[in-house]
Protein backbone atom coordinates (compact mmCIF):
# COMPACT_ATOMS: atom_id res chain seq x y z
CA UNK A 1 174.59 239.62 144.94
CA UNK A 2 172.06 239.39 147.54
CA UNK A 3 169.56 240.71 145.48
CA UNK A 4 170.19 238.11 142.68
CA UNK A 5 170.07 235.15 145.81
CA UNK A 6 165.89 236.79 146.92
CA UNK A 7 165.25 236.77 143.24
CA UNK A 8 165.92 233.06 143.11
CA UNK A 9 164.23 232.58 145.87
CA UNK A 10 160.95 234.34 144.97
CA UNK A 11 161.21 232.55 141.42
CA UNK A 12 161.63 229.11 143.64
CA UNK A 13 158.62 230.24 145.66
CA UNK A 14 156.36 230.95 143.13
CA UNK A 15 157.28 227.77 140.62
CA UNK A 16 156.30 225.71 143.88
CA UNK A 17 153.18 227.41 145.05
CA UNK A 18 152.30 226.91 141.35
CA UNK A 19 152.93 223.07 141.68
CA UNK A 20 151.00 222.97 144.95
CA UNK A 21 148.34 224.46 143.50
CA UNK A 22 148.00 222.73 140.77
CA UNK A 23 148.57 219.18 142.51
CA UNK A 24 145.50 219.43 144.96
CA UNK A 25 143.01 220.09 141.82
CA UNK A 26 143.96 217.26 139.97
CA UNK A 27 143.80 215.22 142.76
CA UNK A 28 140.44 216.69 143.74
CA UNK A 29 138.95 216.68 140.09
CA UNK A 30 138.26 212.68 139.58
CA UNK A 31 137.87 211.95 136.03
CA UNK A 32 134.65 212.63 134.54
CA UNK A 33 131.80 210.00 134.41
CA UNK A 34 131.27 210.27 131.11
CA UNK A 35 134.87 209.36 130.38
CA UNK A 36 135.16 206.36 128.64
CA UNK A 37 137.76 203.75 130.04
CA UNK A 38 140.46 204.70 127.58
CA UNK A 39 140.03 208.17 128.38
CA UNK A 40 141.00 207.65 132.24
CA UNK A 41 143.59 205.16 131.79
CA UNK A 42 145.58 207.47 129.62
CA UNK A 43 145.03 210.22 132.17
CA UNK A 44 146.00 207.92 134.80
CA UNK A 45 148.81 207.55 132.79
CA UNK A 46 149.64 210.84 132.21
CA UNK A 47 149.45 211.54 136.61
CA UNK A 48 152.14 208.58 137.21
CA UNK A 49 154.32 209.60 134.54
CA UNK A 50 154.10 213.45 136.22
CA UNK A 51 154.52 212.43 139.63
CA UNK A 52 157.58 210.30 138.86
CA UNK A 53 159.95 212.48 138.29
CA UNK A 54 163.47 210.69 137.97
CA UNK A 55 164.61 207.74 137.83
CA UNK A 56 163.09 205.31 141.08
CA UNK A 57 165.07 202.94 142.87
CA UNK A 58 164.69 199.70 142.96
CA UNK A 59 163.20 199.32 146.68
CA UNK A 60 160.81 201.67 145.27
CA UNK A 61 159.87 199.76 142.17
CA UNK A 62 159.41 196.37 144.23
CA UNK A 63 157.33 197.89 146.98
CA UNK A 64 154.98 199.63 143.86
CA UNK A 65 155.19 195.77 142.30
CA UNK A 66 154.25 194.47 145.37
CA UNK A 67 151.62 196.46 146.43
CA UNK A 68 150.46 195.84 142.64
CA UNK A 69 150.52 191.74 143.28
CA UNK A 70 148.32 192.44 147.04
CA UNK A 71 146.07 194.67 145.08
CA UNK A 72 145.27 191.68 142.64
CA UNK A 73 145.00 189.06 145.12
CA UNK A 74 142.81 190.77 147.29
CA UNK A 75 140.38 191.33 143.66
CA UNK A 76 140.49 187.74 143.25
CA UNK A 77 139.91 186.44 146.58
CA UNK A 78 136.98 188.97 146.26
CA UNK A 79 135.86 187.27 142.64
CA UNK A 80 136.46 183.96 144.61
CA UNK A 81 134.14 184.39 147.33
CA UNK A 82 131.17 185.88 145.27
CA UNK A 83 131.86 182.86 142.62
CA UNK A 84 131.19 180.50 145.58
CA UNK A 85 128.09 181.83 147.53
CA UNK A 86 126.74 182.11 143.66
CA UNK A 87 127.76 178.31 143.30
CA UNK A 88 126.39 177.51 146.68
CA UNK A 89 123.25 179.26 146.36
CA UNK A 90 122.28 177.37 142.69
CA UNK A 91 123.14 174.32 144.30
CA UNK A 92 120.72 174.60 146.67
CA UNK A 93 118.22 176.21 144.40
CA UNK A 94 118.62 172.78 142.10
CA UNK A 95 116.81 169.79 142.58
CA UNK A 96 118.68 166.58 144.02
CA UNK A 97 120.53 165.01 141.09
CA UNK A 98 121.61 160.99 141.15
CA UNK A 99 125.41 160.36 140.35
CA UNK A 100 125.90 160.79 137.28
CA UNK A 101 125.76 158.38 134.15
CA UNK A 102 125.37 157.50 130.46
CA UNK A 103 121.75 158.89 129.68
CA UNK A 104 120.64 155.46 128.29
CA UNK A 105 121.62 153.00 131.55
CA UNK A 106 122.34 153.31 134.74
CA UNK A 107 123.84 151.30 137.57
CA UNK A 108 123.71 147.84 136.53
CA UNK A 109 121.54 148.79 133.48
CA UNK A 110 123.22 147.22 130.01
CA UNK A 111 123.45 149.56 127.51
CA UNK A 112 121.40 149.75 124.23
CA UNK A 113 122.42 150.66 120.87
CA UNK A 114 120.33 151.11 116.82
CA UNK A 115 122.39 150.45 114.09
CA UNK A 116 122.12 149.04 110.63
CA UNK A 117 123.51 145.58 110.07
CA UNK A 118 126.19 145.07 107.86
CA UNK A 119 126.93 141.18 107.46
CA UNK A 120 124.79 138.09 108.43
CA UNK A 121 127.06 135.63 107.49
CA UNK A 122 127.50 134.02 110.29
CA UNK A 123 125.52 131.31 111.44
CA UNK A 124 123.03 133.32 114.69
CA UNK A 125 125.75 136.60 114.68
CA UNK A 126 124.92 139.63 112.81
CA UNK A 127 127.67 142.87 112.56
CA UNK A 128 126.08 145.75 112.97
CA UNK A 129 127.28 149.14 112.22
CA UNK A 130 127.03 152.01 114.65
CA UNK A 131 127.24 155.16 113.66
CA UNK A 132 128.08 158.24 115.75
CA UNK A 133 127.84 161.73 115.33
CA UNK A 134 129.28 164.28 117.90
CA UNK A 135 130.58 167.85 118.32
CA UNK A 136 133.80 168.35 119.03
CA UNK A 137 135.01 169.99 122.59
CA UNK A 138 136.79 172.83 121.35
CA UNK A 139 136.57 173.65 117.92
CA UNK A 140 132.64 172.50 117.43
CA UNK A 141 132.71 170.98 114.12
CA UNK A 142 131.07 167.80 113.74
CA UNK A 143 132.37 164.24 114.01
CA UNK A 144 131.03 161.46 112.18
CA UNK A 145 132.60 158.04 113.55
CA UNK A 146 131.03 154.37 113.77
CA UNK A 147 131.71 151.24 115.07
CA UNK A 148 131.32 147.77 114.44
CA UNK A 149 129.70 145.49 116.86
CA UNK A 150 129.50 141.59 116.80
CA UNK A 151 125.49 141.08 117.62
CA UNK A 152 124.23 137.55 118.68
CA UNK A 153 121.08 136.30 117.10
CA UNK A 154 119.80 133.14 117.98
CA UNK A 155 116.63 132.75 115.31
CA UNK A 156 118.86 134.32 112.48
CA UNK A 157 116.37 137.23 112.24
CA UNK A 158 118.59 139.92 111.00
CA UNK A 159 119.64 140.51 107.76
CA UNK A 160 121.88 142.96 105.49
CA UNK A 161 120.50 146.61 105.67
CA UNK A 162 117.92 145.70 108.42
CA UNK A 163 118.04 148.21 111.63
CA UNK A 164 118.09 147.03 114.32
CA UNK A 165 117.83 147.53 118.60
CA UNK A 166 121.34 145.73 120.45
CA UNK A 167 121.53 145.21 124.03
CA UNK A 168 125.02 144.93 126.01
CA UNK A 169 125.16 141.23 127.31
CA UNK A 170 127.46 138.98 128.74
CA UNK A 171 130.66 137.77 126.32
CA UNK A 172 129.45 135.06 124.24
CA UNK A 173 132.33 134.77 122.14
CA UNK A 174 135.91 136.21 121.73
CA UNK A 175 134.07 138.92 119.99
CA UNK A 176 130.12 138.94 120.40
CA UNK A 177 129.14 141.08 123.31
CA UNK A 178 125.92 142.23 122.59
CA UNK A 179 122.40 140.77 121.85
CA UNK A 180 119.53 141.45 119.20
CA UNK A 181 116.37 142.82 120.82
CA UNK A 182 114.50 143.84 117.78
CA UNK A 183 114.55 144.52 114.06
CA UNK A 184 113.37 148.31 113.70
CA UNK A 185 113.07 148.28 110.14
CA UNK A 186 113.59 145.52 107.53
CA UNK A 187 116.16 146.63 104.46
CA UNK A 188 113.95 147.10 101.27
């Protein structure tokens, strides 16, 4: 019987001299550099799933979730910081830029549109079409739009299918807010 218990013993010996050994090179081989990402995560992979051997408890699987959430937030406070010097360094590498406003006016500068006129009808008011074209935000496609805008002209200069120049003005009317400047091009 005591013969059988040294046996055991010398089998328990050498399985964990085996492990030992074995542990220390795997630890001490890193992954090669010429592994591609895949490669390591799936040997990473392959280490945790070794070195867990049963079950864990649950202290053990917060503390490893927890050390997994200060890992992170110590990467993006990292990310942060470099994001700001970058940020703070083109700022100062930029020239001085006014506040910022519609390309075409400025503070206290009316605004000034082209469109085509629609109606003269009216006696010194022209409606002028507007049309718009932008890109949409997300999805990039373009946007055709106009609007209509009640234009006064005081020598009746406009007519149907001219183009003309408006300029933002005080209300004249329930309607007219804008002004003729010029006719661009006369309708043919």
């Amino acid at each position: 019987m005591a013969e059988s218990e040294e046996t055991t013993e010398n089998v328990e010996e050498v399985t964990s001299t085996e492990a030992a050994a074995e542990a220390p090179a795997s630890e001490e081989k890193p992954s090669a550099p010429t592994a591609t990402r895949r490669e390591r995560n799936a040997a990473a992979r392959a280490a945790k799933a070794k070195k867990a051997d049963g079950p864990r408890t649950l202290e053990e699987r917060l503390a490893e979730r927890q050390a997994h959430k200060e890992r992170n937030a110590a990467q993006r406070r990292r990310y942060r910081a470099k994001q700001k010097v970058k940020r703070a360094e083109a700022r100062a590498a930029a020239p001085a830029v006014e506040e910022q406003h519609a390309p075409e006016h400025g503070p206290g500068r009316p605004k000034v549109r082209q469109g085509i006129v629609v109606s003269d009808k009216p006696d010194k008011t022209v409606v002028v079409r507007v049309d718009i074209a932008r890109r949409h935000r997300r999805y990039h496609k373009i946007l055709r739009s106009s609007i209509t805008l009640h234009v006064h002209d005081e020598s009746n200069n406009a007519h149907e299918g001219d183009t003309v120049r408006v300029q933002e003005c005080r209300p004249m009317s329930r309607t007219k807010r804008w002004r003729l400047i010029e006719v661009l091009e006369r309708a043919k």
